[in-house]
PDB file of N, CA and C in Angstrom:
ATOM      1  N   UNK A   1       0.845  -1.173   0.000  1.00  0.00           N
ATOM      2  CA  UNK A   1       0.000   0.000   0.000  1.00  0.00           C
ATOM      3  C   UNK A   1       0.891   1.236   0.000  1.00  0.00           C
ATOM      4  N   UNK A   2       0.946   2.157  -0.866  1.00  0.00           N
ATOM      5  CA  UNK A   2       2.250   3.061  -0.891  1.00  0.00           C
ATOM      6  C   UNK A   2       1.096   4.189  -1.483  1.00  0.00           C
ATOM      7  N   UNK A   3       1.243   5.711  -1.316  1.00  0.00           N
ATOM      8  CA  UNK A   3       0.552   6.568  -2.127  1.00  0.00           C
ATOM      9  C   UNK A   3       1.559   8.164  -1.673  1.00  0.00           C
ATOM     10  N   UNK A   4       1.583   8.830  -3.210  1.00  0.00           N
ATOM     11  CA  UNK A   4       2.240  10.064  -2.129  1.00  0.00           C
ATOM     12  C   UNK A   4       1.685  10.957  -3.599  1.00  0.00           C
ATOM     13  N   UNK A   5       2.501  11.767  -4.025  1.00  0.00           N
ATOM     14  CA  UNK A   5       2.532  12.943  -4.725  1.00  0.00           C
ATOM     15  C   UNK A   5       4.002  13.214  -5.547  1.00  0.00           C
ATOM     16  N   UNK A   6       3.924  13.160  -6.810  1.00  0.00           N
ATOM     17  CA  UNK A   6       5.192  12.964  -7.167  1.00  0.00           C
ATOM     18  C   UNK A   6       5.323  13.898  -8.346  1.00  0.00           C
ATOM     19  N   UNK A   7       6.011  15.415  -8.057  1.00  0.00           N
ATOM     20  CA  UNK A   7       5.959  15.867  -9.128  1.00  0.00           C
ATOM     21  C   UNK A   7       7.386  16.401  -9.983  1.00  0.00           C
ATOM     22  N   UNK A   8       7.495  16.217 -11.385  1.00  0.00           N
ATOM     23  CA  UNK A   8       8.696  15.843 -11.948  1.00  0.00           C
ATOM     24  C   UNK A   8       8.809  17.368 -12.948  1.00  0.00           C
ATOM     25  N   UNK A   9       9.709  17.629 -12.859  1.00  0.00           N
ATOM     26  CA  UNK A   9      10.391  19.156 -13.965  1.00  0.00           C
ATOM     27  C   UNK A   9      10.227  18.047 -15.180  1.00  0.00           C
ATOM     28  N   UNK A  10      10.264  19.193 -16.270  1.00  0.00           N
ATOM     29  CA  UNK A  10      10.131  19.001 -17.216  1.00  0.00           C
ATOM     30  C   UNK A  10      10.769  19.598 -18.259  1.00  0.00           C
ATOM     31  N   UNK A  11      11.681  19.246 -19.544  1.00  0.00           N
ATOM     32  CA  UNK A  11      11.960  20.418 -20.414  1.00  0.00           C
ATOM     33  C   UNK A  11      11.265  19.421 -21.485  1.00  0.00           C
ATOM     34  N   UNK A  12      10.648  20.142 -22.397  1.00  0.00           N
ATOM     35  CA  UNK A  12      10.089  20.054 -24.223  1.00  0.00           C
ATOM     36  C   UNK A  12      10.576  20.750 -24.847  1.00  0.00           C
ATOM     37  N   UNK A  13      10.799  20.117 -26.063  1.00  0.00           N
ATOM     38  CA  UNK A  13      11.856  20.588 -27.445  1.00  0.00           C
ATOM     39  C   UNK A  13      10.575  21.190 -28.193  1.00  0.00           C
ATOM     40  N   UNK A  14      11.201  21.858 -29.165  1.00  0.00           N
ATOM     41  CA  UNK A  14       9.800  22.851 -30.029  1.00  0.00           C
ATOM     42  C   UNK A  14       9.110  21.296 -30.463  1.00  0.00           C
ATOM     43  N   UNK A  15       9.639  20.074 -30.901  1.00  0.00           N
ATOM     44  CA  UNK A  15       8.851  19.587 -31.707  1.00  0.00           C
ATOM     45  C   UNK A  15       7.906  18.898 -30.478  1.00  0.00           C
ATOM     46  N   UNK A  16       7.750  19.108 -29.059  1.00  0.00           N
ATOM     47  CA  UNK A  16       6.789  18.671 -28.643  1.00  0.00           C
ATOM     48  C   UNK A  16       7.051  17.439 -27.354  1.00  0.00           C
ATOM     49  N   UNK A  17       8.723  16.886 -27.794  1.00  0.00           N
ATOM     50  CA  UNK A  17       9.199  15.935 -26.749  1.00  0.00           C
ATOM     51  C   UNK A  17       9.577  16.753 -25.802  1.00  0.00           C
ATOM     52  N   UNK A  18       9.359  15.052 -24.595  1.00  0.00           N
ATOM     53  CA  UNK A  18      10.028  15.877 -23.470  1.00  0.00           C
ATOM     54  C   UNK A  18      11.503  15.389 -23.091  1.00  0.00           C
ATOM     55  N   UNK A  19      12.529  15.968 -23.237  1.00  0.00           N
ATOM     56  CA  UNK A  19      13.962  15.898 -23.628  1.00  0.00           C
ATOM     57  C   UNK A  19      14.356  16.058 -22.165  1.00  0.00           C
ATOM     58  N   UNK A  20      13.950  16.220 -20.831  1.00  0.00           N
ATOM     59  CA  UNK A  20      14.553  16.305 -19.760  1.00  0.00           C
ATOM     60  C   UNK A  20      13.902  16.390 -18.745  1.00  0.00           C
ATOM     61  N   UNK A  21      14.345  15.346 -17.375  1.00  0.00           N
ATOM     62  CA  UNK A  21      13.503  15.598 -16.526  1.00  0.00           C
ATOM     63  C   UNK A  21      14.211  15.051 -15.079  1.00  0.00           C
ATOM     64  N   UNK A  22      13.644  15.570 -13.982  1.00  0.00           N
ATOM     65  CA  UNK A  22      13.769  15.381 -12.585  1.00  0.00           C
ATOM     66  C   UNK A  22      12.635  15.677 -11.754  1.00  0.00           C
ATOM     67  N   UNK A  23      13.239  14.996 -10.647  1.00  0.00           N
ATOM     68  CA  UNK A  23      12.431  14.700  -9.791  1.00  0.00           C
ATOM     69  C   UNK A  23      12.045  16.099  -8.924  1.00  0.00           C
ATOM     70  N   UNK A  24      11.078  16.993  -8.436  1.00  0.00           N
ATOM     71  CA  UNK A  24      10.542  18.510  -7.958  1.00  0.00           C
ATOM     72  C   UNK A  24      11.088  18.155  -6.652  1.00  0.00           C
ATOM     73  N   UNK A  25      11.519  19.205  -6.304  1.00  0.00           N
ATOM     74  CA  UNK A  25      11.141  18.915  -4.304  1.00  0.00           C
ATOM     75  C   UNK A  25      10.021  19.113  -3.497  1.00  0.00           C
ATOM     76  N   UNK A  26       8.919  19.524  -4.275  1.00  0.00           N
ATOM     77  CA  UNK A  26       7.526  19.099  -3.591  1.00  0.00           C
ATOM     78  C   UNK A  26       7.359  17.863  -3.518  1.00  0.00           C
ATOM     79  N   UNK A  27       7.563  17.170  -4.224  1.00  0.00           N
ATOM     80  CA  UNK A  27       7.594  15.587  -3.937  1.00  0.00           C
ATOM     81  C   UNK A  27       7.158  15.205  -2.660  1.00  0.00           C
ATOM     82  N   UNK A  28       6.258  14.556  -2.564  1.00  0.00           N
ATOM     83  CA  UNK A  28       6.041  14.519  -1.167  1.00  0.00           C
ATOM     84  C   UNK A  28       6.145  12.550  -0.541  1.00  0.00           C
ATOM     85  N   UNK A  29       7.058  11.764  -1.302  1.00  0.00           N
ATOM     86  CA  UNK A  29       7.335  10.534  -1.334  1.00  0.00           C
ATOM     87  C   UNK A  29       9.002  10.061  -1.593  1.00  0.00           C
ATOM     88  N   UNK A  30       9.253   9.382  -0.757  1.00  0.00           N
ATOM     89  CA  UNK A  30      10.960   8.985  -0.996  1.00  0.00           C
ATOM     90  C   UNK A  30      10.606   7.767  -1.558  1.00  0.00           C
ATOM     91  N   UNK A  31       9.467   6.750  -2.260  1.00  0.00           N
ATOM     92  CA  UNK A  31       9.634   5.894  -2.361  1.00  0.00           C
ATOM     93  C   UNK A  31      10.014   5.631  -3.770  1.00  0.00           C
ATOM     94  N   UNK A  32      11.556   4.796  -4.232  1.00  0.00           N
ATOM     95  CA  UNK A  32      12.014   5.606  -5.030  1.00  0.00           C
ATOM     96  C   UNK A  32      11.383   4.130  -6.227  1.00  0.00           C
ATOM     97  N   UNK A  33      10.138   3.609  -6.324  1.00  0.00           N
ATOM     98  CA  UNK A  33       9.275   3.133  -7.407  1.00  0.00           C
ATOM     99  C   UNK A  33       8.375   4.119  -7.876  1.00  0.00           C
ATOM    100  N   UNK A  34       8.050   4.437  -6.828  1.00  0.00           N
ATOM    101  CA  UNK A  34       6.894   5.303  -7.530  1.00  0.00           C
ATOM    102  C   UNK A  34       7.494   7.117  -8.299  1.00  0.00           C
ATOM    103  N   UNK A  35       8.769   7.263  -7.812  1.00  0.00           N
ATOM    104  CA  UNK A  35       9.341   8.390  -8.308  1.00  0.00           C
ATOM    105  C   UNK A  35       9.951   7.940  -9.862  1.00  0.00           C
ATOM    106  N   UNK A  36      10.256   6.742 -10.505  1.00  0.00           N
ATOM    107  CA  UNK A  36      10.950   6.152 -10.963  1.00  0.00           C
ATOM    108  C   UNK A  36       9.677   6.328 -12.429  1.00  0.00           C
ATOM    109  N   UNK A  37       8.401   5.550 -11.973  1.00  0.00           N
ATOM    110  CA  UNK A  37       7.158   5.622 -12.555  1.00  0.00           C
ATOM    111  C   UNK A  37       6.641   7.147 -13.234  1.00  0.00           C
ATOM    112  N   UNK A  38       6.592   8.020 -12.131  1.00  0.00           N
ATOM    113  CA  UNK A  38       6.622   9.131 -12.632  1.00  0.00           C
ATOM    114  C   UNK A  38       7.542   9.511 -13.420  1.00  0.00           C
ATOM    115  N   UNK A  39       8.681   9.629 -13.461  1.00  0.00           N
ATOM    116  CA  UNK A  39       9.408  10.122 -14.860  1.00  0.00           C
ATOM    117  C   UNK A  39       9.392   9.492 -15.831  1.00  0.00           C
ATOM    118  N   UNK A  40       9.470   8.112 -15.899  1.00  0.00           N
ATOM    119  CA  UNK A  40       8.762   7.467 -16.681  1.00  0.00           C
ATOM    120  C   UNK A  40       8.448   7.792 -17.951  1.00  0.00           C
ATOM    121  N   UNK A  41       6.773   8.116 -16.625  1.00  0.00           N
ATOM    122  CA  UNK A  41       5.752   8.226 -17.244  1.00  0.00           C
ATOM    123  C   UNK A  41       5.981   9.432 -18.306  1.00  0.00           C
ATOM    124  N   UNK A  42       6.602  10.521 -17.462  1.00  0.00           N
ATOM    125  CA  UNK A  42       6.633  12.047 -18.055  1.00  0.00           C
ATOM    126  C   UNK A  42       7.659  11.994 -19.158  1.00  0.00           C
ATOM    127  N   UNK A  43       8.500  11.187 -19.631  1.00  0.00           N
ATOM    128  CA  UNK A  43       9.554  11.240 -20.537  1.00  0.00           C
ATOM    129  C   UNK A  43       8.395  10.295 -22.045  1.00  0.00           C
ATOM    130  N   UNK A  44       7.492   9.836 -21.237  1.00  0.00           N
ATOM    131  CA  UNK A  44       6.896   9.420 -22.842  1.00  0.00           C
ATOM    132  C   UNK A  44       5.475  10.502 -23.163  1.00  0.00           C
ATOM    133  N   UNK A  45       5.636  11.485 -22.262  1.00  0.00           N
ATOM    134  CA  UNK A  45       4.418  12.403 -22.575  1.00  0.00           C
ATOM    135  C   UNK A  45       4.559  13.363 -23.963  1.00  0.00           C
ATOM    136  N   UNK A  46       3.873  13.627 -24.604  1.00  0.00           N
ATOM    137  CA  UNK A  46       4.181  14.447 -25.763  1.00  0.00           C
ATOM    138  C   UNK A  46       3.181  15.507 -25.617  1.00  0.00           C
ATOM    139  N   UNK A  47       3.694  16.542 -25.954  1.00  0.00           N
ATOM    140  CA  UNK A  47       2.932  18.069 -26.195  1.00  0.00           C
ATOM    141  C   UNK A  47       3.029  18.596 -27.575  1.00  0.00           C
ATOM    142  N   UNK A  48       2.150  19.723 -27.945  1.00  0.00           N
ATOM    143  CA  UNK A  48       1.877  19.973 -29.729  1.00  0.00           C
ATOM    144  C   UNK A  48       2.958  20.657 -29.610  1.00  0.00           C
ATOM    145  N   UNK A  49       3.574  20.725 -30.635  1.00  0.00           N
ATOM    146  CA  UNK A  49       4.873  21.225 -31.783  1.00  0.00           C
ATOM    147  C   UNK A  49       4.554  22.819 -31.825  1.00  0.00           C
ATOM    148  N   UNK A  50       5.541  23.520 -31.465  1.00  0.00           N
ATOM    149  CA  UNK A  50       5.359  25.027 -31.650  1.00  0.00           C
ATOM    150  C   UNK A  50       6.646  25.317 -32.457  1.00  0.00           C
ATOM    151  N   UNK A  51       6.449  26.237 -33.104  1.00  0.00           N
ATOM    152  CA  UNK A  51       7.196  26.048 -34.648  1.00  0.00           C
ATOM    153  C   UNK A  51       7.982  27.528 -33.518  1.00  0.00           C
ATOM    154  N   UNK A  52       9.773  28.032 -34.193  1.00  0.00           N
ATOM    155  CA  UNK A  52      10.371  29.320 -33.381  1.00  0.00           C
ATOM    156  C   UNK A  52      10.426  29.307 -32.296  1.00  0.00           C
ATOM    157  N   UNK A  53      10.065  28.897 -30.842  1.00  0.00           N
ATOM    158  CA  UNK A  53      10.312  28.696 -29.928  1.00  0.00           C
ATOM    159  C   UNK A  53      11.288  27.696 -29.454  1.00  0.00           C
ATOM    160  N   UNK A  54      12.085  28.363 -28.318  1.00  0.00           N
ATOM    161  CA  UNK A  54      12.822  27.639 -27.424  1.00  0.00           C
ATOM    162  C   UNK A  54      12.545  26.576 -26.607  1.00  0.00           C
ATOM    163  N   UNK A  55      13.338  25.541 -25.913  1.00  0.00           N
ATOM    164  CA  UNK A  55      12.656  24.730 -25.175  1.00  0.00           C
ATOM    165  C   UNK A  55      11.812  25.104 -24.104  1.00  0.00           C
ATOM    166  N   UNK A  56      10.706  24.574 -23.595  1.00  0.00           N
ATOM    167  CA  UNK A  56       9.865  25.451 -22.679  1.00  0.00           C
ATOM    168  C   UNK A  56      10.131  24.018 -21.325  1.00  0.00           C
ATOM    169  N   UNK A  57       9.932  24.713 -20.454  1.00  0.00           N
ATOM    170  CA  UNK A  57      10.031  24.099 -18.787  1.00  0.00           C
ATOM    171  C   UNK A  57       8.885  23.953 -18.064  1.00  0.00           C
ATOM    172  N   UNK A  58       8.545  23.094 -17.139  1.00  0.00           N
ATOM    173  CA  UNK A  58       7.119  23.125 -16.453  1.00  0.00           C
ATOM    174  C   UNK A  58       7.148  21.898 -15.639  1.00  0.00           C
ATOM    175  N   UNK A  59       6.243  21.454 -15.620  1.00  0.00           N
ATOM    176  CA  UNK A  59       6.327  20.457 -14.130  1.00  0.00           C
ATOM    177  C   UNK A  59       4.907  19.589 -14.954  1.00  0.00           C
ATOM    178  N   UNK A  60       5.076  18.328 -14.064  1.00  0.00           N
ATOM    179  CA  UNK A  60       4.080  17.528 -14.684  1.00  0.00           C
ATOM    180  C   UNK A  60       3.564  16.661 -12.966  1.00  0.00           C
ATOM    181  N   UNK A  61       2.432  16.581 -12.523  1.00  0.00           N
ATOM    182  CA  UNK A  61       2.033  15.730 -11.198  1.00  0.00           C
ATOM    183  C   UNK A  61       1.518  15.157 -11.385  1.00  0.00           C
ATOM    184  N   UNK A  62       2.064  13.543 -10.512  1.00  0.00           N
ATOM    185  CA  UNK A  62       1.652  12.393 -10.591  1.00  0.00           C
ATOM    186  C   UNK A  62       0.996  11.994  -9.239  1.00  0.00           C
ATOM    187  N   UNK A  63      -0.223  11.949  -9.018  1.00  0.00           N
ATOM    188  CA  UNK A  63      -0.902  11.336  -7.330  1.00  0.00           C
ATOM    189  C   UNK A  63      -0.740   9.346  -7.512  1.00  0.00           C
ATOM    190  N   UNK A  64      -0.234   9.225  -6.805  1.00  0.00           N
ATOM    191  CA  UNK A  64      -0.661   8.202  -6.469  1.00  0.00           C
ATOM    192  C   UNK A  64      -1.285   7.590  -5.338  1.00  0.00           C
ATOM    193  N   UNK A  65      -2.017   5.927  -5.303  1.00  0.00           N
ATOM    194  CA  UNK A  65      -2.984   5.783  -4.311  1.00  0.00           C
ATOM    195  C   UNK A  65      -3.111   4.271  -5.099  1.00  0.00           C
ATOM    196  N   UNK A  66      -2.209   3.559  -4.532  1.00  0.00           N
ATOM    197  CA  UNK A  66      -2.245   1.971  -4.848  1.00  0.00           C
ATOM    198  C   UNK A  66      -2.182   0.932  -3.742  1.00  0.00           C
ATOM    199  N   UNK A  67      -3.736   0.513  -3.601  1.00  0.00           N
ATOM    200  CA  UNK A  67      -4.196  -0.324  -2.958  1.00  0.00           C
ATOM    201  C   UNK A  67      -4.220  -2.073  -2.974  1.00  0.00           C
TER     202      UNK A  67
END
């Protein structure tokens, strides 16, 4: 039974990948599966393609609650 809050930085390339990531210090879980899951998760997330722009930064949150 494990559940916490896991939220991961983020960088995206103009074409929409996400090219970089770590673990936030809001994080509110040391358990280092479910931190592992979250980036993961966030390194196969894709966002729309912005054509002239630089890489953009942001954060992505993962709740968990596994019973």
């Amino acid at each position: 039974q494990e559940e916490g809050r896991v939220v991961v930085n983020i960088t995206v390339n103009p074409a929409g990948l996400v090219i970089a990531t770590s673990i936030n210090p809001q994080t509110n879980t040391v358990n280092a599966v479910l931190r592992k899951s979250a980036e993961d998760a966030a390194k196969k997330a894709r966002f729309n393609s912005v054509d002239g722009v630089n890489n953009q930064s942001g954060t992505i949150t993962y709740y968990f609650n596994l019973k």
